[in-house]
N, C-alpha and C. Protein backbone atom coordinates (compact mmCIF):
# COMPACT_ATOMS: atom_id res chain seq x y z
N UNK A 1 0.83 -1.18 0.00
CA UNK A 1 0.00 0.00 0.00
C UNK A 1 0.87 1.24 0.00
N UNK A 2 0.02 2.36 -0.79
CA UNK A 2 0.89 3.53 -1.03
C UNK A 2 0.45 4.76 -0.79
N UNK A 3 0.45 5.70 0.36
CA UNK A 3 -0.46 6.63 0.99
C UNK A 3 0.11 7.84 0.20
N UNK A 4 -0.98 8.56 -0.74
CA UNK A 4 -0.91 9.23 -1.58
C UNK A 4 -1.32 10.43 -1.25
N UNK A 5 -1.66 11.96 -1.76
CA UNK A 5 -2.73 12.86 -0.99
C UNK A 5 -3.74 12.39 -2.21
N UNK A 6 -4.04 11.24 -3.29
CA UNK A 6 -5.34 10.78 -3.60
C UNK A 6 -5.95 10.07 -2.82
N UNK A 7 -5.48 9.30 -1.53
CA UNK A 7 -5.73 8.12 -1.19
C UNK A 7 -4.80 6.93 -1.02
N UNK A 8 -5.57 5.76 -0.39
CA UNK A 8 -4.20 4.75 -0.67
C UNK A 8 -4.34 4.05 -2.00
N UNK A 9 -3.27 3.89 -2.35
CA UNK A 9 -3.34 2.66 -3.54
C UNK A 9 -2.54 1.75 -3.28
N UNK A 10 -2.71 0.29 -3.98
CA UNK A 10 -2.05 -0.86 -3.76
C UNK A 10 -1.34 -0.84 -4.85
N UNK A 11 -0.43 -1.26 -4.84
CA UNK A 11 0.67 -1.41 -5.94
C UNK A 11 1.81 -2.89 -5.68
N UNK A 12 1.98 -2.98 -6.28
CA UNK A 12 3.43 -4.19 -6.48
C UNK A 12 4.56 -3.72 -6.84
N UNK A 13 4.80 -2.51 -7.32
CA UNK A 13 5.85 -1.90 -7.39
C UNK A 13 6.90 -1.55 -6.08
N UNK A 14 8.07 -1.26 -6.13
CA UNK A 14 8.60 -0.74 -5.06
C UNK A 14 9.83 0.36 -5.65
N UNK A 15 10.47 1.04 -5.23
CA UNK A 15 11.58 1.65 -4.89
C UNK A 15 12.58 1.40 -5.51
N UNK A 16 13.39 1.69 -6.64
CA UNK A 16 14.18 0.94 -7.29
C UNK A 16 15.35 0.80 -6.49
N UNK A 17 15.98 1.66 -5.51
CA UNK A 17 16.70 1.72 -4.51
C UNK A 17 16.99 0.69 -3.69
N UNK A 18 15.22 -0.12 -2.70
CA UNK A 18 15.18 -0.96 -1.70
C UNK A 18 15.77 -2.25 -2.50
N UNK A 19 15.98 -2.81 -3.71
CA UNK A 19 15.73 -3.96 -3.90
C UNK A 19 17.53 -3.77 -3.87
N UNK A 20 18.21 -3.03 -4.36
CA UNK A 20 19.57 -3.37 -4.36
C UNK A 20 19.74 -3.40 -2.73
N UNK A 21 19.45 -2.20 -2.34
CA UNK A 21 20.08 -2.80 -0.71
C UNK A 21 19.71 -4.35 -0.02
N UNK A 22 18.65 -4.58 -0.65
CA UNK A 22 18.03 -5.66 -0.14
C UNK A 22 19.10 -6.99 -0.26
N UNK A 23 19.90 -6.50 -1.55
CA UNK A 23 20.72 -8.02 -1.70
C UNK A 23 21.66 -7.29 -1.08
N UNK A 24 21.98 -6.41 0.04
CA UNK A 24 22.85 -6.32 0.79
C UNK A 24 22.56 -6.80 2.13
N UNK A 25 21.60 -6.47 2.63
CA UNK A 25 21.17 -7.45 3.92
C UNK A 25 20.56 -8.54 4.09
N UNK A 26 20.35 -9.42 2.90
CA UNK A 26 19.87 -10.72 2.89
C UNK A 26 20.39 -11.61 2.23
N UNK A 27 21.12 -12.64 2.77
CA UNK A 27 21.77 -13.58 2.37
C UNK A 27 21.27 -14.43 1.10
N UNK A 28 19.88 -14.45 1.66
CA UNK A 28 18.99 -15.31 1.41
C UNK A 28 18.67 -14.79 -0.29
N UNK A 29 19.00 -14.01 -0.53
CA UNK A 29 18.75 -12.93 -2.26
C UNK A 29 20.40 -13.67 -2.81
N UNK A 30 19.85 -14.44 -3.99
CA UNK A 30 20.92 -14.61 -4.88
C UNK A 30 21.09 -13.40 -6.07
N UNK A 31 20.11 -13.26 -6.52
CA UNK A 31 19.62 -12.11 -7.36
C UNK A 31 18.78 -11.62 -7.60
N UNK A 32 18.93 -10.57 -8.11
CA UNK A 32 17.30 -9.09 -8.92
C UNK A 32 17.29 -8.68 -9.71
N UNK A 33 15.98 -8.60 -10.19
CA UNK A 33 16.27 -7.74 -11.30
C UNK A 33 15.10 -6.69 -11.12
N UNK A 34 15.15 -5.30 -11.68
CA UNK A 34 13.95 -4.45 -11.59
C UNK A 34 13.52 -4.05 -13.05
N UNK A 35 12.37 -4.33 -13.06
CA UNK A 35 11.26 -3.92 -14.25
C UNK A 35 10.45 -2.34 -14.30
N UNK A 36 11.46 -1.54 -14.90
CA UNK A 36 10.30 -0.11 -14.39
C UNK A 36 9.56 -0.74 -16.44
N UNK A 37 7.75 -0.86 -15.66
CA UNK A 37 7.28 -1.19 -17.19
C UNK A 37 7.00 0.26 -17.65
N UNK A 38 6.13 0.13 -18.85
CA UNK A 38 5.84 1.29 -19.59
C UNK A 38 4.75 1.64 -19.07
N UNK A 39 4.75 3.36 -18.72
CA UNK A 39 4.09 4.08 -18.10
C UNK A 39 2.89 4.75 -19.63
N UNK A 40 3.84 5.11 -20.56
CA UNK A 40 3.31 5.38 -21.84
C UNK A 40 3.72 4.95 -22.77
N UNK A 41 3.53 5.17 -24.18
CA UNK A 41 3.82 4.82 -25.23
C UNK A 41 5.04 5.42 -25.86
N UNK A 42 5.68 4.73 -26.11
CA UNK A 42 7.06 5.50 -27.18
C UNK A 42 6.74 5.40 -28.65
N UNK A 43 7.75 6.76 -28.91
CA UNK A 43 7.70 6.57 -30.64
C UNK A 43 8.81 6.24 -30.48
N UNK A 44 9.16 5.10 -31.27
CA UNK A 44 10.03 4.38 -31.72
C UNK A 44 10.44 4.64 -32.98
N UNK A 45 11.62 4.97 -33.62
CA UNK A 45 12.20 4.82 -35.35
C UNK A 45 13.51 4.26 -35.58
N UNK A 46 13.67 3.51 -36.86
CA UNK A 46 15.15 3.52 -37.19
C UNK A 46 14.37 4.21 -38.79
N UNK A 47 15.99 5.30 -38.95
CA UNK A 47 15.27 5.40 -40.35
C UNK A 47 13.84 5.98 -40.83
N UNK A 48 13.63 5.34 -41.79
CA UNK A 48 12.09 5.59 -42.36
C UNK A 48 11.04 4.81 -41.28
N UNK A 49 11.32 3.51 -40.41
CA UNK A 49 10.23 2.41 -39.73
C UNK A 49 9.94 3.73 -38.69
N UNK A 50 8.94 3.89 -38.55
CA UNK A 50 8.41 4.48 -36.85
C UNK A 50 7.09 4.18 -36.48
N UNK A 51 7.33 3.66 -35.47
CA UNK A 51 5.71 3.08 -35.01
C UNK A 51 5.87 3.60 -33.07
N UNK A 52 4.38 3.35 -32.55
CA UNK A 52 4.19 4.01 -31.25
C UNK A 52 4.28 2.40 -30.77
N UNK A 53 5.23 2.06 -29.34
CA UNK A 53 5.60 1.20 -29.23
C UNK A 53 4.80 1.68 -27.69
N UNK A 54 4.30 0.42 -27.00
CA UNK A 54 4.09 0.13 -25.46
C UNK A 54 3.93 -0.73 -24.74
N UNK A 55 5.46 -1.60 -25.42
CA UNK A 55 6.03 -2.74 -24.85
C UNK A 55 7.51 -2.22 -24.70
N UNK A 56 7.89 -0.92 -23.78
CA UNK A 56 9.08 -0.72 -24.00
C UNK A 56 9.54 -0.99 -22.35
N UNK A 57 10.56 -2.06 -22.03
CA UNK A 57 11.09 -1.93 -20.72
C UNK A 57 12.18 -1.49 -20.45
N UNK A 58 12.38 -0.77 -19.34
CA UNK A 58 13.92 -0.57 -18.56
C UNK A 58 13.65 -2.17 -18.02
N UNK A 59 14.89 -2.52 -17.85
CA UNK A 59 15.35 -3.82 -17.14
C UNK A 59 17.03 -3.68 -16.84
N UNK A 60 17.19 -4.41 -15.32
CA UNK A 60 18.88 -4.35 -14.84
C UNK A 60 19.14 -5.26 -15.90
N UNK A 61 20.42 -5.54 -16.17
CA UNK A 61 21.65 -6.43 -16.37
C UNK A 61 20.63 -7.58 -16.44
N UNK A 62 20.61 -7.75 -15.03
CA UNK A 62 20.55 -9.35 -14.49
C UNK A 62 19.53 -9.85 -15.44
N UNK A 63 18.30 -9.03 -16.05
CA UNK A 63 17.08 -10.13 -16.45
C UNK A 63 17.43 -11.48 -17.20
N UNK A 64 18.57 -11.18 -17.74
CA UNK A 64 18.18 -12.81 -18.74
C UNK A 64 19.26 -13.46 -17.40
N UNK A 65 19.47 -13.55 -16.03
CA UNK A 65 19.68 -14.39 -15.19
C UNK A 65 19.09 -14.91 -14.58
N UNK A 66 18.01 -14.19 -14.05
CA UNK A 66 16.57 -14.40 -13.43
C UNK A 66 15.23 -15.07 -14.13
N UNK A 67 15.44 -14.25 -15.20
CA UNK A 67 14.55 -14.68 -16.32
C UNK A 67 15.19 -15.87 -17.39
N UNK A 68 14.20 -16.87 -18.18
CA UNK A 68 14.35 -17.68 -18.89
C UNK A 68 13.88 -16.96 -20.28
N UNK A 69 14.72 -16.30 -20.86
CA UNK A 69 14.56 -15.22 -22.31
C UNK A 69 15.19 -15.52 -23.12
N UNK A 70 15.52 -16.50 -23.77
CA UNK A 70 16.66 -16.97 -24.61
C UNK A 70 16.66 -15.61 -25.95
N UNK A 71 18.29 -15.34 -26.23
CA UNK A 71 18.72 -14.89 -27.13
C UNK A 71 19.03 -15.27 -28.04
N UNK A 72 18.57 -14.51 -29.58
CA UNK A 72 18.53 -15.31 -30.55
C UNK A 72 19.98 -14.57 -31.07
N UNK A 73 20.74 -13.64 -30.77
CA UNK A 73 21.42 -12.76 -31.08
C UNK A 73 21.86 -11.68 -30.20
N UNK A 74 23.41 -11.32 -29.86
CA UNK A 74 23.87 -10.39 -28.60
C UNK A 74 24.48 -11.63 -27.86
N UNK A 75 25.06 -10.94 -26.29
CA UNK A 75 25.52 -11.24 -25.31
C UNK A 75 24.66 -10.91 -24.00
N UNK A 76 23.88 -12.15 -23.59
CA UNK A 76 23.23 -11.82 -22.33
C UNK A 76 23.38 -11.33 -20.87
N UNK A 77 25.05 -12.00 -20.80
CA UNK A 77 25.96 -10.87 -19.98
C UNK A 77 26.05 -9.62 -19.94
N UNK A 78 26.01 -9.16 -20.83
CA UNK A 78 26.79 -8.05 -21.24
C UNK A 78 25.75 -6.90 -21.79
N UNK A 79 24.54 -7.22 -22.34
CA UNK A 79 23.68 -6.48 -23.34
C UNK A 79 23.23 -5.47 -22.31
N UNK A 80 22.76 -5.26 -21.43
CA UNK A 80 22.32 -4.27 -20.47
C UNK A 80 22.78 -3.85 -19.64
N UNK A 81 24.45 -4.20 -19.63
CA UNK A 81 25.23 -3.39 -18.45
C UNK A 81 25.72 -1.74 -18.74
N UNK A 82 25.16 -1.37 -20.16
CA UNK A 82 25.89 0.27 -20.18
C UNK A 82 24.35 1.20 -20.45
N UNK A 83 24.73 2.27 -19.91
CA UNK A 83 23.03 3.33 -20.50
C UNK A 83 23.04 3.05 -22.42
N UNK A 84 22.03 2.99 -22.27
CA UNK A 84 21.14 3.47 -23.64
C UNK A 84 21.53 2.30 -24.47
N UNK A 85 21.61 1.03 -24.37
CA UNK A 85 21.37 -0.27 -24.77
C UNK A 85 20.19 -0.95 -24.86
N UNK A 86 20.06 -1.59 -25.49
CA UNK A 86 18.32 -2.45 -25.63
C UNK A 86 18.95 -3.45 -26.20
N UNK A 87 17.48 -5.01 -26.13
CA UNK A 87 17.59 -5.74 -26.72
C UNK A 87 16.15 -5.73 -27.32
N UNK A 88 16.12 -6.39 -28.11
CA UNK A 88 14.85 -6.12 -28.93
C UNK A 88 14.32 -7.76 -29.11
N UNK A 89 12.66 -7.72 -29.43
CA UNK A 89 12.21 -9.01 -29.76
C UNK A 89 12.48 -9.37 -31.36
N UNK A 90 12.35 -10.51 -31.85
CA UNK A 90 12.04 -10.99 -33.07
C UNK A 90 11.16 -10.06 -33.86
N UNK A 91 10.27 -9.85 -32.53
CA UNK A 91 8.73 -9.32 -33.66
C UNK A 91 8.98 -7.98 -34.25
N UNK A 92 9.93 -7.40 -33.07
CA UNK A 92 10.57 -6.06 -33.33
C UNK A 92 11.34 -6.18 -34.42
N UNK A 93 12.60 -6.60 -34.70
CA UNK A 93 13.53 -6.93 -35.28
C UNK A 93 12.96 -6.86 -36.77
N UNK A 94 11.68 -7.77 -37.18
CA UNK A 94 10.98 -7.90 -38.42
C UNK A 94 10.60 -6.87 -38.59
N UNK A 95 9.98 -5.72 -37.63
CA UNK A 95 9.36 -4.57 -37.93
C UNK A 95 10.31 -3.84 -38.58
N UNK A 96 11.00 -3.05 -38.01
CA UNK A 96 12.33 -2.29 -37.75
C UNK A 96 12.75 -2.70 -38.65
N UNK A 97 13.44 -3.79 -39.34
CA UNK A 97 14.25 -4.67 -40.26
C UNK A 97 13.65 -5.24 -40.67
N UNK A 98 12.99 -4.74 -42.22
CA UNK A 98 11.89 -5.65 -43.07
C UNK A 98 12.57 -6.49 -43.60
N UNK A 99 13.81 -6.02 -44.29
CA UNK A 99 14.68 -6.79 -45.36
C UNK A 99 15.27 -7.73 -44.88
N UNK A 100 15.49 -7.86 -43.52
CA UNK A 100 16.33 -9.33 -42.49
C UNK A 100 17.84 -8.37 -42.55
N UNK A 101 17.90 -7.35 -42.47
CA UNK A 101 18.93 -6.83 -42.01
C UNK A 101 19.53 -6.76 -40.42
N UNK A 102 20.59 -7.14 -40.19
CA UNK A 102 21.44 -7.47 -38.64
C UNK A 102 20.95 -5.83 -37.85
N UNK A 103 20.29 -6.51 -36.78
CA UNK A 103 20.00 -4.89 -36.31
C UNK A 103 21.08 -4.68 -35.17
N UNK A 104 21.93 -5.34 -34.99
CA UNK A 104 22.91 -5.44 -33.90
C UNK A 104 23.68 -4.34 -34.60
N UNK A 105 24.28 -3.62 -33.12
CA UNK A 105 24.80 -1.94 -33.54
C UNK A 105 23.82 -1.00 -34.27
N UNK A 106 22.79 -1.33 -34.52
CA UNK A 106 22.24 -0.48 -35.25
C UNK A 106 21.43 1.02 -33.98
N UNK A 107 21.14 1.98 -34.83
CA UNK A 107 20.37 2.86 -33.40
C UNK A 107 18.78 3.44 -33.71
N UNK A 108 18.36 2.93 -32.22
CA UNK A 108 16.89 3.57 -32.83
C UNK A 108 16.79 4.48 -31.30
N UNK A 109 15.94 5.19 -32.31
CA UNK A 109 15.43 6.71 -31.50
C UNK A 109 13.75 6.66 -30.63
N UNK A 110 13.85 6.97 -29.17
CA UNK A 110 12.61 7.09 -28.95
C UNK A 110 12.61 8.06 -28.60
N UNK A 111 10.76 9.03 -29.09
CA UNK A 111 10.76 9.81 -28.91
C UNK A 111 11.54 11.57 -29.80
N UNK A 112 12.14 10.63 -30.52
CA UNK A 112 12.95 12.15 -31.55
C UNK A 112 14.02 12.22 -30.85
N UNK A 113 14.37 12.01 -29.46
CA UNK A 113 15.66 12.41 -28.43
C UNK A 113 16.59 11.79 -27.72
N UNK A 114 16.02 10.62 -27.87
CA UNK A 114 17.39 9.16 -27.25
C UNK A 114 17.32 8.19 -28.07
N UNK A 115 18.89 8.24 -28.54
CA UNK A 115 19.51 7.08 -28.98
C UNK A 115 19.77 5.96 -28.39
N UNK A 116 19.41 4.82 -28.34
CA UNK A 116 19.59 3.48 -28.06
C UNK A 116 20.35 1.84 -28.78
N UNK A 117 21.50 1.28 -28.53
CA UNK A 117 21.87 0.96 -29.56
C UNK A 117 21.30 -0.48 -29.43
N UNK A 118 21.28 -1.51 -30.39
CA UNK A 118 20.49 -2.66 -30.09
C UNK A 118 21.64 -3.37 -29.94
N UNK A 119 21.51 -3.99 -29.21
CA UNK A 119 22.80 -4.85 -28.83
C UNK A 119 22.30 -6.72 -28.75
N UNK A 120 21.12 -6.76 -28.46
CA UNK A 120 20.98 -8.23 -28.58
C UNK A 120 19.48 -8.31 -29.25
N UNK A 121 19.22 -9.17 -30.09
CA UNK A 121 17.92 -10.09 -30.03
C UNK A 121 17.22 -11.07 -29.13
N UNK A 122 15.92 -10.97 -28.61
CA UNK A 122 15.72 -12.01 -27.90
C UNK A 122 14.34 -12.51 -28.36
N UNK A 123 13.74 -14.38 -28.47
CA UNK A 123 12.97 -14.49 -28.60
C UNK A 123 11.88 -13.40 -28.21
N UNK A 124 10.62 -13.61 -28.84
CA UNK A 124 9.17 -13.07 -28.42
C UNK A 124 9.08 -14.10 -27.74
N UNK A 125 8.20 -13.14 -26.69
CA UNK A 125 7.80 -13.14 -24.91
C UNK A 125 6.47 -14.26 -24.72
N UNK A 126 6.26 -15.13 -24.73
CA UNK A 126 4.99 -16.18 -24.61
C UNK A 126 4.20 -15.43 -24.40
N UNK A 127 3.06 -15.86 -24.93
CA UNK A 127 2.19 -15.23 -24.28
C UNK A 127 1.13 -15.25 -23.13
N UNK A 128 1.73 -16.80 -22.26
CA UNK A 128 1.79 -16.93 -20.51
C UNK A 128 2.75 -15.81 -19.92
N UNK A 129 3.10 -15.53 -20.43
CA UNK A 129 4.14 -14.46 -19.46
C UNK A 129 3.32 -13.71 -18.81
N UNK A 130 4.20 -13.36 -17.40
CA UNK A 130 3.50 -12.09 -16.69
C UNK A 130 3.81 -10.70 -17.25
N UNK A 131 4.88 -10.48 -18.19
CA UNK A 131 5.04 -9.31 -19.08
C UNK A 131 5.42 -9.39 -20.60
N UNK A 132 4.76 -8.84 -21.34
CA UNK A 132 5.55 -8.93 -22.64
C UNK A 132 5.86 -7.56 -23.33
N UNK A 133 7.24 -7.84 -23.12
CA UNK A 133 8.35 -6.97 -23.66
C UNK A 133 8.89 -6.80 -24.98
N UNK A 134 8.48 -5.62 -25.77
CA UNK A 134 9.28 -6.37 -27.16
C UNK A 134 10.45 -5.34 -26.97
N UNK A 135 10.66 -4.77 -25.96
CA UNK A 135 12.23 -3.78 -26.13
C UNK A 135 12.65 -4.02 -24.43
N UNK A 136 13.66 -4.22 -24.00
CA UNK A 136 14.20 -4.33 -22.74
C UNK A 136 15.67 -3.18 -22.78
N UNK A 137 15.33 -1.78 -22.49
CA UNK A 137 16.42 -1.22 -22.32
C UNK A 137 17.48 -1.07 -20.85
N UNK A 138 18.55 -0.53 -21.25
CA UNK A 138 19.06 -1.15 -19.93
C UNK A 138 18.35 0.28 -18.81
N UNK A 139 18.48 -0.12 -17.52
CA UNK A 139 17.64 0.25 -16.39
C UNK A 139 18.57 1.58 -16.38
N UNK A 140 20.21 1.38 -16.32
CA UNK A 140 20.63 2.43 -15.89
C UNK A 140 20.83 3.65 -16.79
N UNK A 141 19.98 3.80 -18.19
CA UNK A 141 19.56 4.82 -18.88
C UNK A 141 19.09 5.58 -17.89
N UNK A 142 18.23 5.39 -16.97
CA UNK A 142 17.55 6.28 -16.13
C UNK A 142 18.39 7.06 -15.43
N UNK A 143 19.66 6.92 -14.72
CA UNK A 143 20.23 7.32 -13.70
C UNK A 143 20.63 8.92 -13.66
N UNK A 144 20.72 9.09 -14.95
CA UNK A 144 21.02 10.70 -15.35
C UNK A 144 19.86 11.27 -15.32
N UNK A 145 19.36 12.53 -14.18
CA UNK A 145 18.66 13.23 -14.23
C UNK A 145 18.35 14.12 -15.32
N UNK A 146 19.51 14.44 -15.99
CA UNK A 146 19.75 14.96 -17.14
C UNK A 146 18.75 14.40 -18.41
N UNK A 147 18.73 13.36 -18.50
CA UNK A 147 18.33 12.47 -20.00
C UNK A 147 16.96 12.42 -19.32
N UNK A 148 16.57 10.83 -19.25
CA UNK A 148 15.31 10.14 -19.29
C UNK A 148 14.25 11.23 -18.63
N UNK A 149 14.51 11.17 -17.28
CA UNK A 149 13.34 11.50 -16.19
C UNK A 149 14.34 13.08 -15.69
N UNK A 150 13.29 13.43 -14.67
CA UNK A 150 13.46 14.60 -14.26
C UNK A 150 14.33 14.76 -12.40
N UNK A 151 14.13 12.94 -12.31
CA UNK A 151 14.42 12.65 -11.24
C UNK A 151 15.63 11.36 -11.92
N UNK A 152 16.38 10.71 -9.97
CA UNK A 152 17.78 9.72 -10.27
C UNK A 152 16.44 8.23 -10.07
N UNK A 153 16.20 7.87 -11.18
CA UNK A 153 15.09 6.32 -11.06
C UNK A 153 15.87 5.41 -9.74
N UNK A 154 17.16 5.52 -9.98
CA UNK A 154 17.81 4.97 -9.28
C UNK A 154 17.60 4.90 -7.66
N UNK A 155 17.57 6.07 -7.27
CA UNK A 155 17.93 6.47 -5.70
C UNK A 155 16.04 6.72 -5.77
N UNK A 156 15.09 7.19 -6.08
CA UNK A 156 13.82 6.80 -6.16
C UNK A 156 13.47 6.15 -4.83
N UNK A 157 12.65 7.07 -4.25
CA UNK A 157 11.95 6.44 -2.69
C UNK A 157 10.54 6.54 -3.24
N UNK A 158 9.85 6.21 -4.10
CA UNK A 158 8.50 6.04 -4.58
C UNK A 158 8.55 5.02 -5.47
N UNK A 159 7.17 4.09 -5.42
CA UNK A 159 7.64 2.86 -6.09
C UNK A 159 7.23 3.14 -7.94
N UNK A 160 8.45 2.92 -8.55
CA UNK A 160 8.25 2.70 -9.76
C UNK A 160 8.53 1.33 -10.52
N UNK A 161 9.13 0.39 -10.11
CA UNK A 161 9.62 -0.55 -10.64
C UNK A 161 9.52 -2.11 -9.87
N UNK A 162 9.15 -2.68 -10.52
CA UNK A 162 8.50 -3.79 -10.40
C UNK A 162 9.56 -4.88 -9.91
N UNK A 163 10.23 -5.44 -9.01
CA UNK A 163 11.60 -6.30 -8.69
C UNK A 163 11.25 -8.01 -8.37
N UNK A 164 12.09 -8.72 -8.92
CA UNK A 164 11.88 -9.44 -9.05
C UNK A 164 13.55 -9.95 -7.80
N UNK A 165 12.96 -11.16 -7.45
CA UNK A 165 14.19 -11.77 -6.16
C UNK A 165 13.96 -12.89 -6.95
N UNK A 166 16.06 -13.59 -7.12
CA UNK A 166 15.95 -15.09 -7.28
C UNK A 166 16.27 -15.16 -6.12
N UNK A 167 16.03 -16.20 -5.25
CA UNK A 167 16.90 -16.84 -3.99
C UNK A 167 17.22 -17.98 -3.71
N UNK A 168 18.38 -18.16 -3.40
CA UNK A 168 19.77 -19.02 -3.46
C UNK A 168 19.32 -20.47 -3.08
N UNK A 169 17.66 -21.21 -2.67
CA UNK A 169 17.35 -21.87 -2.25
C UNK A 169 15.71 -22.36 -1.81
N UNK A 170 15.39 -23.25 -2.01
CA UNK A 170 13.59 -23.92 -1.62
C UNK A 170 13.58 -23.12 0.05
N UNK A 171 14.28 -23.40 1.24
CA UNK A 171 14.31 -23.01 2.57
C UNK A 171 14.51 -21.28 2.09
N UNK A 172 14.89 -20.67 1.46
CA UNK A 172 15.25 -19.11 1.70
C UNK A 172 13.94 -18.82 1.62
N UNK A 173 12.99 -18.94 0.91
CA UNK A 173 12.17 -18.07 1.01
C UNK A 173 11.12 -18.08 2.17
N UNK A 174 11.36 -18.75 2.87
CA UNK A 174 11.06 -18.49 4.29
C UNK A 174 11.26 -18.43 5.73
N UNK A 175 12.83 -18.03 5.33
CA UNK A 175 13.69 -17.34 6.15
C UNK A 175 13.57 -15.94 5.72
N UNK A 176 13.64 -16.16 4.81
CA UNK A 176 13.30 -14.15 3.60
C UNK A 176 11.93 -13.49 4.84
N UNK A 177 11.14 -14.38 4.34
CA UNK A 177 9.53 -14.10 5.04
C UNK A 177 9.84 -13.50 6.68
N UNK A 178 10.26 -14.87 6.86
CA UNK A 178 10.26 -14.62 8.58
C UNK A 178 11.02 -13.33 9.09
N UNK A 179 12.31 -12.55 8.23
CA UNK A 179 12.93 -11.72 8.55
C UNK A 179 11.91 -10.34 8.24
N UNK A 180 11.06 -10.34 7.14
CA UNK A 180 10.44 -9.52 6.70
C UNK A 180 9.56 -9.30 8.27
């Protein structure tokens, strides 16, 4: 719950802040990842392609550790550890790249004002999933007050982003609980 001057609201979101400290005081946290989803729609372009996209995610590093996202193309290590990186879906990839052209290195623009470079392909998202993503940019685009937001997403004491905990074990998660 989130005491607003509208009222309370319930949310699942938290703090993009709490979840890193969190794998500092709990053993029991192997890993995280945070999902800030799409609040609105992006214009998306490479080139001549531009379409209004609102499947666009920030995501840490970690997702394809946490997550089961296989890459069809890129480095899953590596694809979301610098600002203004993305990986893109298949479905994207066809859009964007009618001709089957390599969209790796390539840059697309959201919005007219940020460049993003594509750095990996990843399958399309089932459609059991609890989210479907056809762009996963990296999280720490946000961190510059300067660029994205008007605020550090990062240091953020209001919940915007959705976190996900792996933990190191069947028994952790209720040792996790009990400490909570």
């Amino acid at each position: 719950e989130l005491e607003t001057r509208d009222g309370v609201q319930n949310t699942a979101q938290s703090p993009p802040a709490w979840t890193t400290r969190m794998m500092d005081i709990y053993p029991e946290i192997e890993n995280m990842v945070r999902l800030k989803p799409p609040r609105q729609s992006w214009m998306v372009n490479y080139e001549d392609q531009r379409f209004n996209e609102k499947s666009w995610y920030f995501a840490d590093s970690t997702i394809f550790d946490v997550f089961d996202i296989p890459l069809i193309s890129g480095n899953s290590k590596t694809a979301l550890a610098e600002p203004f990186k993305v990986v893109i879906s298949e479905r994207s990839s066809t859009k964007y790249f009618p001709s089957g052209e390599d969209p790796l290195g390539k840059t697309i623009t959201i919005d007219g004002q940020y460049d993003f470079e594509i750095v990996g392909v990843m399958e399309n998202m089932p459609d059991n999933s609890h989210f479907h993503a056809d762009f996963f940019a990296s999280f720490i685009s946000m961190q510059d007050p300067n660029q994205l937001y008007l605020f550090d997403v990062l240091e953020a004491q209001f919940p915007v982003a959705y976190s996900y905990l792996l933990l190191r074990d069947d028994d952790a998660a209720e040792m996790l609980a009990a400490k909570f």
